[in-house]
C-alpha atoms as a PDB file:
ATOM      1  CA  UNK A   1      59.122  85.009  88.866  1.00  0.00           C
ATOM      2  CA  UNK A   2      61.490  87.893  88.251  1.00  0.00           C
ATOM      3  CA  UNK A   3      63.493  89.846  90.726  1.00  0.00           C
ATOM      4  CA  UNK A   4      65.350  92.931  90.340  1.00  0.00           C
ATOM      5  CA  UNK A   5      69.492  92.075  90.788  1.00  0.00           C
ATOM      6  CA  UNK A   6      72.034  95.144  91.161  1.00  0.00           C
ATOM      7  CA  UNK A   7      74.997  92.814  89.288  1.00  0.00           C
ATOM      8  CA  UNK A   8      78.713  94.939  89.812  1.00  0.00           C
ATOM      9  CA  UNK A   9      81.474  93.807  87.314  1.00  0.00           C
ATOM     10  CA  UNK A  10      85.002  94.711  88.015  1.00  0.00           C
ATOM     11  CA  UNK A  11      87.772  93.775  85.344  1.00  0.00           C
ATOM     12  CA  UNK A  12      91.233  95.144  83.646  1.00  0.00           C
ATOM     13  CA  UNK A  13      90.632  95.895  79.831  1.00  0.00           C
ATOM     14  CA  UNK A  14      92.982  94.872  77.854  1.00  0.00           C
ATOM     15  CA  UNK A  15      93.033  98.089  76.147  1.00  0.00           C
ATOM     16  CA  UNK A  16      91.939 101.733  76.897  1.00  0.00           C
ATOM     17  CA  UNK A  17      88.241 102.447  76.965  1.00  0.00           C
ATOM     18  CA  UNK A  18      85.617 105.317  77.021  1.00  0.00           C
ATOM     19  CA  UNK A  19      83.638 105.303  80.129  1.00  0.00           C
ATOM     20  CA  UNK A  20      81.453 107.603  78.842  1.00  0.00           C
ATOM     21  CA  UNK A  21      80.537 105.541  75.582  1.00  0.00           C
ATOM     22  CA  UNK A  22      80.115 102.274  77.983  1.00  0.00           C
ATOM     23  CA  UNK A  23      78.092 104.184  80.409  1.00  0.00           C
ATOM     24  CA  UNK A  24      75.741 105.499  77.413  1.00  0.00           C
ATOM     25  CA  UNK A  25      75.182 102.154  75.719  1.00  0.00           C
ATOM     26  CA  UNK A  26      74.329 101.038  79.428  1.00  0.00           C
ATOM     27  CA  UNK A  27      72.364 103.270  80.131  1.00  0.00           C
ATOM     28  CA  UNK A  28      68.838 101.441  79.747  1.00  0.00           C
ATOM     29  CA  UNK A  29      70.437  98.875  82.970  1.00  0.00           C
ATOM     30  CA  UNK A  30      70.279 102.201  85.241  1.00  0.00           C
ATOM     31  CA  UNK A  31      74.280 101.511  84.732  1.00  0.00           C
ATOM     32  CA  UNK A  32      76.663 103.664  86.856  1.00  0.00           C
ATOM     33  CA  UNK A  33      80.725 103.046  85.590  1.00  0.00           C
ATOM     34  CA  UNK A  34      83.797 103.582  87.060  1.00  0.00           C
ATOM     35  CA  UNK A  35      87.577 103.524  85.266  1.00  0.00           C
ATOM     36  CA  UNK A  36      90.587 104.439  86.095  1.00  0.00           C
ATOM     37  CA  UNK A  37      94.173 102.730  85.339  1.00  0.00           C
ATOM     38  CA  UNK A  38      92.521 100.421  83.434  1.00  0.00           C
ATOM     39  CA  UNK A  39      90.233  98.636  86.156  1.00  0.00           C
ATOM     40  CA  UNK A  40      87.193  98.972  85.027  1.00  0.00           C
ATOM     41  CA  UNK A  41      83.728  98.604  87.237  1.00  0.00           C
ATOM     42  CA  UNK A  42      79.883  98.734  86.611  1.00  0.00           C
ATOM     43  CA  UNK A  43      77.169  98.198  88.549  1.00  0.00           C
ATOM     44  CA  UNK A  44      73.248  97.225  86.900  1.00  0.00           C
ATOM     45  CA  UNK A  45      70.123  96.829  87.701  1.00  0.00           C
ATOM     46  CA  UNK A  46      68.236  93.872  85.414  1.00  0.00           C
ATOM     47  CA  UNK A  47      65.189  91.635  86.174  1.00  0.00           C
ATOM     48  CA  UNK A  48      66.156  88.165  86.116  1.00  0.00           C
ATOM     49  CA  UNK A  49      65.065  84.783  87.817  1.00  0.00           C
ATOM     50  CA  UNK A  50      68.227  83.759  89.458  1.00  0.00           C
ATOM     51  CA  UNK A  51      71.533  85.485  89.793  1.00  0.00           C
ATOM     52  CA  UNK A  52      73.382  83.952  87.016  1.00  0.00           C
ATOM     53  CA  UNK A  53      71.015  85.049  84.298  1.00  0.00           C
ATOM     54  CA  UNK A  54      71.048  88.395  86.077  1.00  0.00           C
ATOM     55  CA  UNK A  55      74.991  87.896  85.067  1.00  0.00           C
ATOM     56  CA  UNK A  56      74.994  86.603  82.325  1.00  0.00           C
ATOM     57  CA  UNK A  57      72.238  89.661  80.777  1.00  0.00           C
ATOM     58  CA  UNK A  58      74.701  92.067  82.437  1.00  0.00           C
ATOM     59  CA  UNK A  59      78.093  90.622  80.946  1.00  0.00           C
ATOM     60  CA  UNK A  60      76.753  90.133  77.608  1.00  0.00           C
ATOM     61  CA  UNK A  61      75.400  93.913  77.546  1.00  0.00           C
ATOM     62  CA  UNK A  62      78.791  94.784  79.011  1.00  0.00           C
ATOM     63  CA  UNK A  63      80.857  93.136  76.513  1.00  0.00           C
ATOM     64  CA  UNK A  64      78.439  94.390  73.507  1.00  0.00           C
ATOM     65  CA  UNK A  65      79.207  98.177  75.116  1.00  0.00           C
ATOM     66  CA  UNK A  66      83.401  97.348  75.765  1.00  0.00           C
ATOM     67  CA  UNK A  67      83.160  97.047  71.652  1.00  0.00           C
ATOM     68  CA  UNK A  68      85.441  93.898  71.113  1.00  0.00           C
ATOM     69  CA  UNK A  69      87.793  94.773  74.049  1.00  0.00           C
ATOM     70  CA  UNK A  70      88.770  91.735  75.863  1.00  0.00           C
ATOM     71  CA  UNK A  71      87.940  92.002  79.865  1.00  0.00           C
ATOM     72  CA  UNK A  72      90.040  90.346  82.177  1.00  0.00           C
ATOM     73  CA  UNK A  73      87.224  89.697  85.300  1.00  0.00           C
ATOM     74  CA  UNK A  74      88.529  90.364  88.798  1.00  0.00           C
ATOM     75  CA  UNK A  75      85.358  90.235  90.593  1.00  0.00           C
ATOM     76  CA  UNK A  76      81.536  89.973  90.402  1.00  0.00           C
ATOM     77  CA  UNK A  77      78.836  90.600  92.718  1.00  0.00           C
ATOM     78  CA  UNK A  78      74.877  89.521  92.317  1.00  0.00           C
ATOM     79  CA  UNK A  79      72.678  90.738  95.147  1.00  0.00           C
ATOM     80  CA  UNK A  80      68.866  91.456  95.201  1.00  0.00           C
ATOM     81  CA  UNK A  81      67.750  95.297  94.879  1.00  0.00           C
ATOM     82  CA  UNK A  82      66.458  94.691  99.017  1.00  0.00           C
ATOM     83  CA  UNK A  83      70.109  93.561  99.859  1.00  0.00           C
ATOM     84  CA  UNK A  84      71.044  96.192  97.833  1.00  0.00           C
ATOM     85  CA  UNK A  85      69.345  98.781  99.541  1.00  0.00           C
ATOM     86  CA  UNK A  86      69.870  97.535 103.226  1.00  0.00           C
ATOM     87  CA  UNK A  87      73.537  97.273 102.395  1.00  0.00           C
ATOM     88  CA  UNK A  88      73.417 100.912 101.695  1.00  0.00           C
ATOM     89  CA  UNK A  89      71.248 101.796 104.553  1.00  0.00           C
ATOM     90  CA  UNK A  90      74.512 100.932 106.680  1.00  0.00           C
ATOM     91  CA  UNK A  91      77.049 103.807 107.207  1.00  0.00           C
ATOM     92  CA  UNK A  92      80.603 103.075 106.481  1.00  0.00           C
ATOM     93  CA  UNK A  93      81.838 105.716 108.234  1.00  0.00           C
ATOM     94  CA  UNK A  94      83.087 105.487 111.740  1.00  0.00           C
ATOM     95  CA  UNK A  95      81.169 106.692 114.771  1.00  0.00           C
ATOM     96  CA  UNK A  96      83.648 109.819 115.796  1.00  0.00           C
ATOM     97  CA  UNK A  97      83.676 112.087 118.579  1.00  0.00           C
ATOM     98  CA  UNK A  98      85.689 114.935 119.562  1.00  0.00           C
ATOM     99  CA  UNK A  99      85.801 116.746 122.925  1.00  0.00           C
ATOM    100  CA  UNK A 100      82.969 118.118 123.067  1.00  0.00           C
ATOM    101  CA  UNK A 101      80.687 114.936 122.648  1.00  0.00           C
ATOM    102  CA  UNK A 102      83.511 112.891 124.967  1.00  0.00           C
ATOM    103  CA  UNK A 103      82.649 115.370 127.683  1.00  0.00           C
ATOM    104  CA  UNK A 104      79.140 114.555 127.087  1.00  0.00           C
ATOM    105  CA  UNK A 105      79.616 111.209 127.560  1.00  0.00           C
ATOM    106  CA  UNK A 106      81.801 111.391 131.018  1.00  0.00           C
ATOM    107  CA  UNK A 107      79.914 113.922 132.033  1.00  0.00           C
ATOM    108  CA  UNK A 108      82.742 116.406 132.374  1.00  0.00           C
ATOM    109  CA  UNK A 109      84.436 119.401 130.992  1.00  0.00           C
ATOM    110  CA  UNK A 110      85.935 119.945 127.697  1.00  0.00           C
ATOM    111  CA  UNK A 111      89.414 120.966 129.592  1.00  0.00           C
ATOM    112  CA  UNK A 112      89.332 117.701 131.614  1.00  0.00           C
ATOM    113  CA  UNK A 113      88.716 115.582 128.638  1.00  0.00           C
ATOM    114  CA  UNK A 114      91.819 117.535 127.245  1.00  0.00           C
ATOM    115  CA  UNK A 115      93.821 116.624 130.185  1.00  0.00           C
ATOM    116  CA  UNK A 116      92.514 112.849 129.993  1.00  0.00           C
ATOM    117  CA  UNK A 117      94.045 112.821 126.181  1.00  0.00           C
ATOM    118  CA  UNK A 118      97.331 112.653 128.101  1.00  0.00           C
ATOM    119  CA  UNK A 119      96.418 109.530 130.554  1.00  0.00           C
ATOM    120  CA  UNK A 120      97.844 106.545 130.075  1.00  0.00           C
ATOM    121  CA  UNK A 121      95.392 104.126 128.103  1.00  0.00           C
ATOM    122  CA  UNK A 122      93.414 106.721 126.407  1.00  0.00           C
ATOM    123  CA  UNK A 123      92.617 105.829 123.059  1.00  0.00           C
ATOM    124  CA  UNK A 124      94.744 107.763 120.312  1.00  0.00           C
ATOM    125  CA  UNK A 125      92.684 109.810 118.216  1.00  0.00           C
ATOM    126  CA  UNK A 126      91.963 108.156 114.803  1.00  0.00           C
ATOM    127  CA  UNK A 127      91.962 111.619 112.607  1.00  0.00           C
ATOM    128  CA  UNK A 128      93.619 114.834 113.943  1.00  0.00           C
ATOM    129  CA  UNK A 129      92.416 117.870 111.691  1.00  0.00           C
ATOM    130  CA  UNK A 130      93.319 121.485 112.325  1.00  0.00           C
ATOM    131  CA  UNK A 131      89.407 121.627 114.072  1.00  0.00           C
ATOM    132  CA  UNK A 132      90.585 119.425 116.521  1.00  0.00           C
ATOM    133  CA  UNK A 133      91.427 115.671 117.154  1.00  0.00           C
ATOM    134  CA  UNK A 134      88.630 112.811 116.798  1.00  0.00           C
ATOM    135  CA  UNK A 135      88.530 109.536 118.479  1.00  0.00           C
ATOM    136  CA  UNK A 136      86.392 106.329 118.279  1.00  0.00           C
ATOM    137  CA  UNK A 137      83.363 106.407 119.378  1.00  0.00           C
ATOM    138  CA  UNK A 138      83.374 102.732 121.005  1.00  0.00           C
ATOM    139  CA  UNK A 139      86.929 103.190 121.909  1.00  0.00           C
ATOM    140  CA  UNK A 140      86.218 106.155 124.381  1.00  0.00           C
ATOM    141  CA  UNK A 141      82.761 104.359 125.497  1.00  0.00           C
ATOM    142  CA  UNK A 142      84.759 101.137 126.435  1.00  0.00           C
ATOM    143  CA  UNK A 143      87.713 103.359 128.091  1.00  0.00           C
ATOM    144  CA  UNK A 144      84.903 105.136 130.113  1.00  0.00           C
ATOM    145  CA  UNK A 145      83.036 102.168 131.150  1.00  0.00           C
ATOM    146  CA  UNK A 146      86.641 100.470 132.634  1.00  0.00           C
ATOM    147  CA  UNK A 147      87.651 103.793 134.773  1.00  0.00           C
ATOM    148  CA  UNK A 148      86.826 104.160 138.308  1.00  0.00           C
ATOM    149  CA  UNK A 149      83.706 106.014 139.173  1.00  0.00           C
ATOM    150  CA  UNK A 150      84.551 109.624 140.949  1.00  0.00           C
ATOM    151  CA  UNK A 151      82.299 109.480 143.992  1.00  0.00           C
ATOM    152  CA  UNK A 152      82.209 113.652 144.618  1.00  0.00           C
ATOM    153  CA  UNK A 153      83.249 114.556 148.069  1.00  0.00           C
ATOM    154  CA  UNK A 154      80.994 115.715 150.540  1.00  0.00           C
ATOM    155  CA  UNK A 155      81.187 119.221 151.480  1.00  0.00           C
ATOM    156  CA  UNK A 156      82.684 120.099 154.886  1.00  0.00           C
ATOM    157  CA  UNK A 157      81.461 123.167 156.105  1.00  0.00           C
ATOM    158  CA  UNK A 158      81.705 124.883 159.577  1.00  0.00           C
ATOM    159  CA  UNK A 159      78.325 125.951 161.206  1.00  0.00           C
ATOM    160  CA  UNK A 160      79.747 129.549 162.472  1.00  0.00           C
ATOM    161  CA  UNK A 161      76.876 131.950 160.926  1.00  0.00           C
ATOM    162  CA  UNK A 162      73.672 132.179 161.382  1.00  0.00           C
ATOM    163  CA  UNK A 163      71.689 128.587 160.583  1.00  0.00           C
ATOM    164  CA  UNK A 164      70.413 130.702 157.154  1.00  0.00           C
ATOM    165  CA  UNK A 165      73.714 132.005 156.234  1.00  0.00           C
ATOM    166  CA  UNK A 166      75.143 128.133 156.841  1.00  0.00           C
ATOM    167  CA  UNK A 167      71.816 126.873 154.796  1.00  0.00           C
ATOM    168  CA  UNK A 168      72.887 128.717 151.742  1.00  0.00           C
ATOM    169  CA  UNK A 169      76.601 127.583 152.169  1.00  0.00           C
ATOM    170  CA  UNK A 170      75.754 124.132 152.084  1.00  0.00           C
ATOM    171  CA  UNK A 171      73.725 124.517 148.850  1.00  0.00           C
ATOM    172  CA  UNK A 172      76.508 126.576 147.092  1.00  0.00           C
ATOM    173  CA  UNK A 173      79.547 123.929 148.019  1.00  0.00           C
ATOM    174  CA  UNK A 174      76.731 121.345 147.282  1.00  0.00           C
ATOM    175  CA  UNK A 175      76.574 122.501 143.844  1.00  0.00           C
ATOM    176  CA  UNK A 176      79.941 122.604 142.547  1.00  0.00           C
ATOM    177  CA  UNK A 177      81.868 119.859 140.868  1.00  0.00           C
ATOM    178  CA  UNK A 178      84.206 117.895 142.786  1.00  0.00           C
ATOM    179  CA  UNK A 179      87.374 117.314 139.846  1.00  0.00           C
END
């Protein structure tokens, strides 16, 4: 029984070639090419039974479409179109954050978390652009998990007024964040 491979070539020609022309002679694989400096890379889609027909279908349309011009290999890949897919199902683009979503996360203020930037231990930012700085997701999650919980001070008040003048005190200190 027949599966669908995605089969990537990579190789140095020994000569220059016309991506265009190889892509077009290709094109009947669902063939996408890249070359630059020589390197040249395809990846195609084929039916086959096992991997190495899969390759073997691929190289031999490959080398009918390079034309007679030898190809050094560098590095081949066989995987089945579901590998294929879940492989590209996964991001590979770090989880960032930037103040904003870090004072989400400690539950603060954007100013504090700017003031934290300067603590000792805090991650360093992995891109700054002129928007702003952005840091690691799981780098800020593991910095925040290993500080010491602020346990917010209990508002002293002095019971002077009238017990519904006091009543609203206490709900007003109550209510603002102890930094």
């Amino acid at each position: 029984m027949k599966k669908g491979w995605t089969v990537t070539i990579e190789g140095r020609a020994a000569a220059a070639l016309d991506p265009e022309a190889v892509l077009e002679q290709m094109a009947e694989h669902h063939t996408v090419v890249s070359y630059a400096d020589g390197l040249i890379s395809t990846t195609s889609t084929v039916p086959a039974r096992t991997p190495m027909a899969a390759f073997d279908f691929v190289y031999e349309a490959l080398s009918e479409a390079l034309g007679g011009v030898k190809l050094d290999i560098e590095r081949v890949e066989a995987m089945t179109e579901e590998r294929q897919e879940q492989e590209l199902e996964i991001s590979n683009l770090p989880n960032l954050v930037g103040l904003a979503e870090i004072a989400e996360l400690a539950n603060t203020t954007r100013q504090r978390v700017f003031q934290m930037t300067a603590n000792k231990g805090f991650p360093a930012a992995l891109l700054e652009l002129r928007s702003g700085r952005l840091w690691s997701r799981p780098a800020i999650e593991n910095y925040l998990g290993g500080r010491r919980p602020i346990v917010p001070k209990t508002p002293s008040v002095i019971a002077r007024a009238a017990p519904e003048a006091n009543h609203a005190r206490v709900k007003q200190a109550s209510r603002r964040r102890v930094r």
